[in-house]
Protein backbone atom coordinates (compact mmCIF):
# COMPACT_ATOMS: atom_id res chain seq x y z
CA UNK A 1 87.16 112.83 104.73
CA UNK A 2 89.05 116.11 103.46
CA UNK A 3 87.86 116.25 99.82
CA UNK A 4 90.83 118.18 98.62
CA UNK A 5 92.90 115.16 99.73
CA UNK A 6 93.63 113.40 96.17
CA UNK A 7 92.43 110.04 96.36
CA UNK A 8 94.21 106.28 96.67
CA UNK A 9 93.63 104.48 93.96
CA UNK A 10 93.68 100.85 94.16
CA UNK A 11 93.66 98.11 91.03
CA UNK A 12 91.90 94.70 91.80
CA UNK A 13 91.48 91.49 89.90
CA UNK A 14 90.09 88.64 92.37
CA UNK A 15 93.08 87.52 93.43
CA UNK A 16 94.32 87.28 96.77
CA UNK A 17 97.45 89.71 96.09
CA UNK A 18 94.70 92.73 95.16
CA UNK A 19 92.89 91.48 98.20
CA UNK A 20 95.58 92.03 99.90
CA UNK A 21 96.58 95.59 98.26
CA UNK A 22 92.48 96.27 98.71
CA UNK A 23 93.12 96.01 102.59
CA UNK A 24 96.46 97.59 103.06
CA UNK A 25 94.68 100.60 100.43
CA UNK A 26 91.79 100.97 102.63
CA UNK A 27 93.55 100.99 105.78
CA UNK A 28 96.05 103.97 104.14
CA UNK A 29 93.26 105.97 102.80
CA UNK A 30 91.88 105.94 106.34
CA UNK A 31 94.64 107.20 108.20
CA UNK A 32 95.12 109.57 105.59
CA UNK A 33 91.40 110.49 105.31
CA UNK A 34 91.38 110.33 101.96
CA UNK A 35 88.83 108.62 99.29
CA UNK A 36 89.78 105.18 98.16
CA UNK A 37 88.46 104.03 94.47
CA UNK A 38 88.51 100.48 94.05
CA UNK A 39 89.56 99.71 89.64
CA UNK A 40 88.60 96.37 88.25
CA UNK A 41 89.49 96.29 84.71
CA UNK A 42 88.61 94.22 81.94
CA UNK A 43 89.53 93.65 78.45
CA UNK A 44 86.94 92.55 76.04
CA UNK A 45 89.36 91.74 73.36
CA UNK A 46 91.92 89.48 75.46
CA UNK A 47 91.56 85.73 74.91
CA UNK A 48 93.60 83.37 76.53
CA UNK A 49 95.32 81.92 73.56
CA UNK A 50 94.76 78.45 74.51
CA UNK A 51 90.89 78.72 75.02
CA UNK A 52 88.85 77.03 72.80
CA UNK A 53 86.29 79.13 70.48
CA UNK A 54 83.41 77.33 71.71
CA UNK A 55 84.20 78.33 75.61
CA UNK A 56 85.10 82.08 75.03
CA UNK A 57 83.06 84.43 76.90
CA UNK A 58 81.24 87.44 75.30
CA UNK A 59 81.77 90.65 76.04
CA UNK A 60 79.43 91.07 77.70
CA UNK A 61 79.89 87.41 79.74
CA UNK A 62 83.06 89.12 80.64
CA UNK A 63 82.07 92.46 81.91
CA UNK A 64 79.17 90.54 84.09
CA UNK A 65 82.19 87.85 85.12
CA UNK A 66 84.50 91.28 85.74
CA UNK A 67 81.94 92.95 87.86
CA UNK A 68 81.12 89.78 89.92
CA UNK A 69 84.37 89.88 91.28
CA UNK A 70 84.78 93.27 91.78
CA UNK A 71 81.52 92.91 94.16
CA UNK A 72 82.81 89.51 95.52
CA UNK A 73 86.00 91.23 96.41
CA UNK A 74 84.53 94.36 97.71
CA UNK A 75 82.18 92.36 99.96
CA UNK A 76 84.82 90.51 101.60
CA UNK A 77 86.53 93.38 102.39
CA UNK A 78 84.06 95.82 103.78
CA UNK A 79 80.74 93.84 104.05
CA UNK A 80 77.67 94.26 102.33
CA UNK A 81 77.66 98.21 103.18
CA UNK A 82 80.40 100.28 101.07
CA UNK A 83 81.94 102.42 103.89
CA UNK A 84 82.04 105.93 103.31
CA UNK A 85 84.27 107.70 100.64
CA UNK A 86 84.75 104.19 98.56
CA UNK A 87 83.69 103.98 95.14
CA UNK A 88 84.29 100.98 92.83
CA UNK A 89 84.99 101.05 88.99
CA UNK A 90 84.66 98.83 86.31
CA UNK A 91 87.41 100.31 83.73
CA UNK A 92 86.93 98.55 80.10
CA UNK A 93 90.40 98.14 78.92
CA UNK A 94 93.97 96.62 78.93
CA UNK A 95 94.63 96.84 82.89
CA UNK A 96 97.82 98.19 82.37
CA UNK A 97 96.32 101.55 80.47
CA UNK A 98 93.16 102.25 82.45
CA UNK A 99 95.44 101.60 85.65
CA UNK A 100 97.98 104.54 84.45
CA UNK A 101 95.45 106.57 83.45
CA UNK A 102 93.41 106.71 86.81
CA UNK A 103 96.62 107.52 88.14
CA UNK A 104 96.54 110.37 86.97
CA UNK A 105 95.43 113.17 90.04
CA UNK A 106 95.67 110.01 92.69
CA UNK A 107 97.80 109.89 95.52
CA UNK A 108 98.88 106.79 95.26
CA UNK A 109 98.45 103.70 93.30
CA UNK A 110 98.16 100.45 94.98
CA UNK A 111 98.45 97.23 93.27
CA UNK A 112 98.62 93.14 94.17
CA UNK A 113 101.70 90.98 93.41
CA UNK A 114 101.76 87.38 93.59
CA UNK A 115 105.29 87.59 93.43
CA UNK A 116 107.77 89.10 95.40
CA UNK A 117 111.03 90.98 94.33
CA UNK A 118 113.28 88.73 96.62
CA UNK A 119 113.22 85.42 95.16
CA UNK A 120 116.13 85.06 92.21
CA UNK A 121 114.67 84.75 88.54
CA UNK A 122 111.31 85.63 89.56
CA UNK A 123 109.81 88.79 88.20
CA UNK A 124 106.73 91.30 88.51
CA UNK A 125 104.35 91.11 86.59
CA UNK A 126 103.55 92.87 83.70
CA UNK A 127 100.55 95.16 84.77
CA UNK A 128 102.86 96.25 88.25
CA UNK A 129 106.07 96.85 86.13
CA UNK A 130 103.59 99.00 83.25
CA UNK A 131 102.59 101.05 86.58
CA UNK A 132 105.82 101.03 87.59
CA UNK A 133 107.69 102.61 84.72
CA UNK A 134 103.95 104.65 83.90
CA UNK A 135 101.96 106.42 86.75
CA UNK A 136 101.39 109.82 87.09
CA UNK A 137 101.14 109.10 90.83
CA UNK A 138 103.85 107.21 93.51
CA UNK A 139 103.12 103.37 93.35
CA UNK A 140 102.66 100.97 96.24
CA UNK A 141 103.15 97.45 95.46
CA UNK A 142 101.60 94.89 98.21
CA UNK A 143 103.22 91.62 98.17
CA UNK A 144 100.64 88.49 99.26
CA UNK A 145 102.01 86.41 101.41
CA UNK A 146 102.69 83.04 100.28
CA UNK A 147 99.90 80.25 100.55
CA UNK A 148 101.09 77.05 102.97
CA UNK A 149 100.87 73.54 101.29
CA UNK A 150 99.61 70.97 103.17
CA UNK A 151 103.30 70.15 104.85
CA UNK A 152 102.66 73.20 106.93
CA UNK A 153 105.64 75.17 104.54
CA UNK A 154 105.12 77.94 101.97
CA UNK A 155 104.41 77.38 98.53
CA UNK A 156 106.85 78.36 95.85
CA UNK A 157 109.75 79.10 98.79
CA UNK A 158 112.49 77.20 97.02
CA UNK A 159 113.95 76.65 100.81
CA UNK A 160 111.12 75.10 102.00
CA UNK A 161 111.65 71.85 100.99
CA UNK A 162 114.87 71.50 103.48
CA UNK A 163 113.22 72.76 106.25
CA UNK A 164 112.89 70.43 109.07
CA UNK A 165 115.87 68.10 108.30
């Protein structure tokens, strides 16, 4: 690994977009040779508005939750050995600031998207279009593909339903 090489940073969450962005990061930062650093955040003061008080998580229920899948996440990825020049984080925070700010001196960050930019009316989400407008560093958005329903076509494809007729 050449250490003067900035790193690739790459913002996780448990779903399978940031798995996807954690694979496409770690495959980069290989053929570049460059250190990867995996970013989990979490945000002890975000409550889904429509949880009840009796079933909100403590802080520190959250950070354990947070780091959990960070480790889940990481282990499906790599195994149970972190290859060499990976590091994981667990950044306390709104994702969208600790993201920017470990942008800073990276080169590049990575991020997960559910959505794609092709479908009509469909956006990006908030944390991608704050590193969008935000990061110190170029930004690589990695699009998941699209989970298949039962039918065999791809969920949320607004065409899908007329294939086959």
């Amino acid at each position: 690994m050449n250490v003067s090489q900035a790193p690739i940073v790459v913002g996780v969450s448990g779903s399978e977009a940031s798995a996807a962005a954690l694979r496409w990061a770690a495959d980069e930062a290989r053929r570049r040779h460059a250190a990867l650093r995996v970013v989990r955040s979490w945000d002890a003061e975000f409550t889904a508005p429509y949880a009840s008080a009796d079933g909100r998580l403590t802080p520190g229920q959250q950070r354990a939750a947070a780091s959990e899948e960070l480790t889940a996440l990481i282990r499906a990825s790599f195994g149970s050995v972190f290859p060499a020049g990976v590091t994981a984080e667990l950044a306390e925070g709104v994702a969208e600031r600790t993201l920017v700010d470990r942008s800073a001196g990276a080169d590049l960050l990575v991020l997960g998207s559910a959505s794609s930019a092709a479908p009509i009316g469909r956006s990006i989400g908030p944390v991608v279009r704050a590193c969008l407008s935000r990061a110190q560093c170029p930004v690589v958005v990695v699009w998941a593909a699209p989970a298949r329903s039962p039918r065999g076509d791809r969920a949320g494809d607004p065409d899908s339903s007329h294939r086959g007729f």
